[in-house]
N, C-alpha and C. Protein backbone atom coordinates (compact mmCIF):
# COMPACT_ATOMS: atom_id res chain seq x y z
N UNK A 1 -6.61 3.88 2.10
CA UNK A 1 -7.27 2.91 1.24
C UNK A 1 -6.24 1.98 0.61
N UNK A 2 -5.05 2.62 0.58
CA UNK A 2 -4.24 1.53 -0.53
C UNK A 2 -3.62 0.73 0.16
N UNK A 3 -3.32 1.44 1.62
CA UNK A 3 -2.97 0.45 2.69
C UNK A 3 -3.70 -1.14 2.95
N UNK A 4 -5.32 -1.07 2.98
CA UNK A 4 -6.27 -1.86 3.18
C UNK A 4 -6.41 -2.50 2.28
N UNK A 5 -6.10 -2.52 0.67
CA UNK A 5 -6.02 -3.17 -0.24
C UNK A 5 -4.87 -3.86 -0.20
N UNK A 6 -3.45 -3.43 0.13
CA UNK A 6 -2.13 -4.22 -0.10
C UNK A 6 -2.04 -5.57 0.99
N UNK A 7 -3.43 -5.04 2.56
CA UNK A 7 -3.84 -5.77 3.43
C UNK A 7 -4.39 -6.92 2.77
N UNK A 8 -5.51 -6.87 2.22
CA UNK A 8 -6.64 -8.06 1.87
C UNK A 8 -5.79 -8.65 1.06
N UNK A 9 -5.03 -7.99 -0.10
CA UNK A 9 -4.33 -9.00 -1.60
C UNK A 9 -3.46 -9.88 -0.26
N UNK A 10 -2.57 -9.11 0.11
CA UNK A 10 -1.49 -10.11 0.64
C UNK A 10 -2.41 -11.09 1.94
N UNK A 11 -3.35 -11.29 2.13
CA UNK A 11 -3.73 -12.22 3.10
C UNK A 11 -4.65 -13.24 2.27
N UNK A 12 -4.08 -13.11 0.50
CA UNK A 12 -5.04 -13.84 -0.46
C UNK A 12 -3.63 -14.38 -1.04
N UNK A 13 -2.74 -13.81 -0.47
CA UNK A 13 -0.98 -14.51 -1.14
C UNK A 13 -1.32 -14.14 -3.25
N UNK A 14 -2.12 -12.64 -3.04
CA UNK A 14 -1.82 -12.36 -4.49
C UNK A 14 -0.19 -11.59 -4.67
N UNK A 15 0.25 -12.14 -5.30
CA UNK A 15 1.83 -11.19 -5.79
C UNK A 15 1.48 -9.47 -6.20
N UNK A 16 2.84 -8.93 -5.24
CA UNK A 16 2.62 -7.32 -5.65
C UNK A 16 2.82 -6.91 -6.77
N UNK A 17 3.10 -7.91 -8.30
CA UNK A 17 3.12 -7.45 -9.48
C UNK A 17 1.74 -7.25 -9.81
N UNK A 18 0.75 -8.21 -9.22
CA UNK A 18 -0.79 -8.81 -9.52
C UNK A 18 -1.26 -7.26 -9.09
N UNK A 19 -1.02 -6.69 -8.07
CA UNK A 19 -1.64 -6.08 -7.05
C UNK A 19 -1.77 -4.17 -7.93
N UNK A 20 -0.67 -3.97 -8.44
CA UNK A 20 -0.44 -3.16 -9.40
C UNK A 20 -1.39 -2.99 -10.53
N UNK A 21 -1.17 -4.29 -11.36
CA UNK A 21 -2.10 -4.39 -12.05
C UNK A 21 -3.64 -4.31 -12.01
N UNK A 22 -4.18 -4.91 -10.57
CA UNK A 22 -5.57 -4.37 -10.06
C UNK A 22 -5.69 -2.97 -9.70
N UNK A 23 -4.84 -1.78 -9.13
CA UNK A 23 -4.94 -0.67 -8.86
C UNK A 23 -5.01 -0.52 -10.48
N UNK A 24 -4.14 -0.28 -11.09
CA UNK A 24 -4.71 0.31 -12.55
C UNK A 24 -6.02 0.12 -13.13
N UNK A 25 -6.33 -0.90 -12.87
CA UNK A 25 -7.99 -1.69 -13.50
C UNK A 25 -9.05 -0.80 -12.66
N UNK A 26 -9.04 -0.50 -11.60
CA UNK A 26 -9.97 -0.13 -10.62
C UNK A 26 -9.71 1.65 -11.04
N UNK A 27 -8.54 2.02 -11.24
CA UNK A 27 -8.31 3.62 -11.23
C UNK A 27 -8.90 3.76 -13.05
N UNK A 28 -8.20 3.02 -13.36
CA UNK A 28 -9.04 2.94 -15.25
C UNK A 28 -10.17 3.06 -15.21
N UNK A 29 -10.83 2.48 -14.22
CA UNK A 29 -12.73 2.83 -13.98
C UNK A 29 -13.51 4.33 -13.81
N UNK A 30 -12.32 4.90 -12.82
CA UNK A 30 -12.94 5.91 -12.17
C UNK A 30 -14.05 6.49 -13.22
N UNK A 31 -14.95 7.05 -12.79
CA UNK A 31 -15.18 7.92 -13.98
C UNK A 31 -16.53 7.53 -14.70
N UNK A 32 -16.56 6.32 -14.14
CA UNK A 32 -17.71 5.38 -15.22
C UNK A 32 -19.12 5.41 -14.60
N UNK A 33 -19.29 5.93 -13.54
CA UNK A 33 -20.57 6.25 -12.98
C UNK A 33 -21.78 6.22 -14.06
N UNK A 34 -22.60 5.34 -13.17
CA UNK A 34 -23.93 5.15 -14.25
C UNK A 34 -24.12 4.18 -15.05
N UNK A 35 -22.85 3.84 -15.93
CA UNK A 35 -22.26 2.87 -16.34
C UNK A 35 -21.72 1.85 -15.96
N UNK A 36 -21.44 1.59 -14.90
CA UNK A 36 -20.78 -0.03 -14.42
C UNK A 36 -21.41 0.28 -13.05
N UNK A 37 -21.10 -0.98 -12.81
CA UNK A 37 -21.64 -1.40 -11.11
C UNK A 37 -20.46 -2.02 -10.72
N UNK A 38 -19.69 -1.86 -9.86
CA UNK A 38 -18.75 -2.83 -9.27
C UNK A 38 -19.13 -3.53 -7.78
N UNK A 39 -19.30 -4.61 -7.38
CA UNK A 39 -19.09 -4.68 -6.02
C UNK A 39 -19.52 -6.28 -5.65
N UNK A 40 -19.63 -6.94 -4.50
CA UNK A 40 -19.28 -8.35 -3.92
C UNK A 40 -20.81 -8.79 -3.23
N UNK A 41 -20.56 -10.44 -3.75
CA UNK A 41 -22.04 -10.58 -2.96
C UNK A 41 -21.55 -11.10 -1.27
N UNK A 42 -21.96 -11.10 -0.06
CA UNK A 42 -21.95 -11.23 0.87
C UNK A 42 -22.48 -12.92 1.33
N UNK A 43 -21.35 -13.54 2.13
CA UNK A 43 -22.02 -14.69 2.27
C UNK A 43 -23.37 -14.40 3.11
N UNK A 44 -24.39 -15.68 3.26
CA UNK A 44 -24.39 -16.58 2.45
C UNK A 44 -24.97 -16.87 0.99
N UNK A 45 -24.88 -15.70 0.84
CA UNK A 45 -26.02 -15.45 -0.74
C UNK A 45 -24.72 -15.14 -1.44
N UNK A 46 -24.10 -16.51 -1.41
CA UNK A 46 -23.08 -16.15 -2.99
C UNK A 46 -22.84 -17.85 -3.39
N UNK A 47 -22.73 -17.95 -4.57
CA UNK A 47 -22.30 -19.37 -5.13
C UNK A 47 -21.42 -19.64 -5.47
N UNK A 48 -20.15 -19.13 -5.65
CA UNK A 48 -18.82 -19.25 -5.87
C UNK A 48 -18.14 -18.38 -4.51
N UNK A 49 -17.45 -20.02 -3.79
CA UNK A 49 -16.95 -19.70 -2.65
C UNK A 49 -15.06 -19.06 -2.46
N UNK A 50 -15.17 -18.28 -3.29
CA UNK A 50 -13.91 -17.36 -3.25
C UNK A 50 -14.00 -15.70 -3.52
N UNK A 51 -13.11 -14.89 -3.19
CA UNK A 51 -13.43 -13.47 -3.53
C UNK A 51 -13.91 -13.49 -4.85
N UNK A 52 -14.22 -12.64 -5.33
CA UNK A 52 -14.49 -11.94 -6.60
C UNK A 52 -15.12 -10.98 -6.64
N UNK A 53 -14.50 -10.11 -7.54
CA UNK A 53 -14.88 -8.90 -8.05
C UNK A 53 -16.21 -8.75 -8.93
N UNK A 54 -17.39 -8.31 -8.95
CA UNK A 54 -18.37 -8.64 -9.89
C UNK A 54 -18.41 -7.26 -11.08
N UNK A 55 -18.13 -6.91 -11.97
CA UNK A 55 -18.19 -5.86 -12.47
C UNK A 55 -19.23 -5.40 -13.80
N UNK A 56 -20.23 -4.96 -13.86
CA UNK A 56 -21.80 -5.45 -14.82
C UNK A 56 -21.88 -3.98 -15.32
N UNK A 57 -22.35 -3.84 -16.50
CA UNK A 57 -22.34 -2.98 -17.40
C UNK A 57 -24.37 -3.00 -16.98
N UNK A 58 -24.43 -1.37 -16.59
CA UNK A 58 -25.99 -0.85 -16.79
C UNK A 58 -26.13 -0.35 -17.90
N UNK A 59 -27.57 -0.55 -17.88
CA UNK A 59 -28.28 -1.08 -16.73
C UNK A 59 -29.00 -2.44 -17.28
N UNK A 60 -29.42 -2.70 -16.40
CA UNK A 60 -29.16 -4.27 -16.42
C UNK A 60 -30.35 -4.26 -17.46
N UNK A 61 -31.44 -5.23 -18.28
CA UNK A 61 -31.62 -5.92 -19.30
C UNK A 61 -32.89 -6.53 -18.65
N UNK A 62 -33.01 -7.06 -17.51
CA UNK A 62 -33.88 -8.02 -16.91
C UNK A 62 -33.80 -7.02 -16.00
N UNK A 63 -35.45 -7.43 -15.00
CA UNK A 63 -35.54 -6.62 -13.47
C UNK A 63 -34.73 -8.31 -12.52
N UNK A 64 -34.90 -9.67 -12.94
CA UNK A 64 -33.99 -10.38 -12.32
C UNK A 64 -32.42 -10.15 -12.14
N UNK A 65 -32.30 -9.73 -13.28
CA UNK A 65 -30.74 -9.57 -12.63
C UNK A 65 -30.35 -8.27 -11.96
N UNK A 66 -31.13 -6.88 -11.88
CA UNK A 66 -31.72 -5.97 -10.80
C UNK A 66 -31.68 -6.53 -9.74
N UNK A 67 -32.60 -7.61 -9.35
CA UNK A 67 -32.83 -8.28 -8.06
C UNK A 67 -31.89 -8.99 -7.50
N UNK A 68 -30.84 -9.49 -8.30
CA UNK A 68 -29.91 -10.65 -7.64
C UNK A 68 -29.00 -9.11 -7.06
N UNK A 69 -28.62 -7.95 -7.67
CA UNK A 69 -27.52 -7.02 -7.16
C UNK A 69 -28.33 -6.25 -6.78
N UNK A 70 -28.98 -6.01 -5.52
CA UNK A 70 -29.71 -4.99 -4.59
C UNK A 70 -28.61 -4.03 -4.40
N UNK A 71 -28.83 -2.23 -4.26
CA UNK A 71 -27.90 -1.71 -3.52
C UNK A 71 -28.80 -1.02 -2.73
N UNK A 72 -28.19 -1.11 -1.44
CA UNK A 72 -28.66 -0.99 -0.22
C UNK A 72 -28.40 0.72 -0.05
N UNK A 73 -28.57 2.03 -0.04
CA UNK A 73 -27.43 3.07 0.70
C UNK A 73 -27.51 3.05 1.86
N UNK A 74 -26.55 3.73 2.33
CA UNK A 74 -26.21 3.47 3.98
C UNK A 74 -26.93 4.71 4.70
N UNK A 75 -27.00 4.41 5.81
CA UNK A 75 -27.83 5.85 6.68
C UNK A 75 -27.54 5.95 7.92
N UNK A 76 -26.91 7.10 8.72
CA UNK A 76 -26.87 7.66 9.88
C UNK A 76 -25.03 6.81 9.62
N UNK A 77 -24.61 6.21 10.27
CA UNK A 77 -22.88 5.94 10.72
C UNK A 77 -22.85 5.11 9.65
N UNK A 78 -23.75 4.43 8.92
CA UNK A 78 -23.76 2.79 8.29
C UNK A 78 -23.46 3.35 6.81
N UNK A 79 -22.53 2.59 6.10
CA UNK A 79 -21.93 2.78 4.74
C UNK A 79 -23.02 1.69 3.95
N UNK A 80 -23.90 0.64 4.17
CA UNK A 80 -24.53 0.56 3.58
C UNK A 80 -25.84 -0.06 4.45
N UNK A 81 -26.88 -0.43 3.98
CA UNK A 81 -27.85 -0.79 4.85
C UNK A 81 -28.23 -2.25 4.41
N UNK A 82 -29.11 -2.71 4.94
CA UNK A 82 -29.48 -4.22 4.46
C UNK A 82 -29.47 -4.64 3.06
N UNK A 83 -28.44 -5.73 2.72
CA UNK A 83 -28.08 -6.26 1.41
C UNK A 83 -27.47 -7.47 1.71
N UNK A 84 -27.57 -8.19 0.40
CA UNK A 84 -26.43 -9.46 0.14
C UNK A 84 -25.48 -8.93 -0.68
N UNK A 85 -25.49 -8.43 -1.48
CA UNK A 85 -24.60 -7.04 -2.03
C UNK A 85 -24.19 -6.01 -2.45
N UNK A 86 -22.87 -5.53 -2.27
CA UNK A 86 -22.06 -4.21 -1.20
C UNK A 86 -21.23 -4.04 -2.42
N UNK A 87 -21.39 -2.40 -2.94
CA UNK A 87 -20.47 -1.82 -3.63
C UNK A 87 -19.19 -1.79 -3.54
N UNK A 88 -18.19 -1.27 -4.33
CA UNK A 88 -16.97 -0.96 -4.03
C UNK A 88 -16.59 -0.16 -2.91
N UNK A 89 -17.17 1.03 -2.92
CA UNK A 89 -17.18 2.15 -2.22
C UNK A 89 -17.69 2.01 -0.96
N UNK A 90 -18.88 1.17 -0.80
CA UNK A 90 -19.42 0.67 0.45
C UNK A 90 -18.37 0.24 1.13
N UNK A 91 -17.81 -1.44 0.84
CA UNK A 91 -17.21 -1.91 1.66
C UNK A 91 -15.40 -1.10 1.94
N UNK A 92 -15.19 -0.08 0.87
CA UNK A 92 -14.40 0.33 1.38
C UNK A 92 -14.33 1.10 2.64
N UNK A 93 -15.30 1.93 2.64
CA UNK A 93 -16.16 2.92 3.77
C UNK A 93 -15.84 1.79 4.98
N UNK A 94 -16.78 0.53 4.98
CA UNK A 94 -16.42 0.01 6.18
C UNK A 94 -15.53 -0.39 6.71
N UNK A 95 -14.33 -1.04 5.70
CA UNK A 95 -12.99 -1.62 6.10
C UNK A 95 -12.38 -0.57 6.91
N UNK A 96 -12.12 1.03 6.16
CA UNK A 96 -11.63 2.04 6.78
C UNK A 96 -12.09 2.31 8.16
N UNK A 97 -13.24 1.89 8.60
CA UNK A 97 -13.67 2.44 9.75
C UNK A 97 -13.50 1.10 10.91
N UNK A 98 -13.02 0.22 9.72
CA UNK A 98 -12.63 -1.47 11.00
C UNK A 98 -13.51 -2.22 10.91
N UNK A 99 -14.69 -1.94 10.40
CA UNK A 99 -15.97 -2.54 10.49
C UNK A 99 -15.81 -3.99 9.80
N UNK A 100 -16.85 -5.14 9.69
CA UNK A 100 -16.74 -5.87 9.11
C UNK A 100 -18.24 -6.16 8.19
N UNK A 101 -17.88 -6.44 6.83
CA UNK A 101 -18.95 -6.09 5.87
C UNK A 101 -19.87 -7.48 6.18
N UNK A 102 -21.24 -7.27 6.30
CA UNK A 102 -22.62 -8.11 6.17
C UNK A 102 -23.19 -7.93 5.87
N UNK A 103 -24.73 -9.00 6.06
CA UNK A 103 -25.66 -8.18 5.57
C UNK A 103 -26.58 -7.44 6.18
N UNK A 104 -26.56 -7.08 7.30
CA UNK A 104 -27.47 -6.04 8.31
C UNK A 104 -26.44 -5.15 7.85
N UNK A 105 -27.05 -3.74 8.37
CA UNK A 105 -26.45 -2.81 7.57
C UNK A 105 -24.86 -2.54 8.38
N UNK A 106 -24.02 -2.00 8.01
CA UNK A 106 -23.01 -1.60 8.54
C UNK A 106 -22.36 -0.74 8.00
């Protein structure tokens, strides 16, 4: 996993001081189940055309903003199933396996 992360930062030309600092932020999380949602919307259902991290404190307030972050779970080989967006854990599941994250399930 940390391999595949030092992959994506450096093909985003983030600096390995930057990169540090995100492993701490993400390991500072562990733990928070129930409580946060982390994870990415999938083109073309996103409006800001660069990575980002989305990170939302549950549970959400509105059933709209429920609806804009669907989580899909995954079934049989597939880490997640039909969505515009994919957890942390999801798309890690798929990177590890080579896959490439969409929105049919994978």
């Amino acid at each position: 996993m940390e391999e595949i992360g030092h992959t994506v930062l450096s093909s985003f030309d983030v600096p390995t001081s930057m990169r540090v600092y995100v492993s701490y932020f993400l390991i500072g999380l562990s733990g928070t189940e129930g409580l946060l949602r982390m994870g990415f919307h999938i083109p073309p259902f996103n409006s800001v055309y660069h990575l980002h991290l989305h990170v939302q404190g549950l549970p959400y307030r509105s059933v709209r903003s429920a609806a804009k972050y669907p989580i899909s779970p995954g079934f049989g080989g597939y880490s997640k199933g039909m969505s515009w967006f994919a957890e942390v854990k999801q798309v890690i599941g798929i990177l590890e396996r080579g896959g490439r994250v969409g929105v049919m399930p994978c």
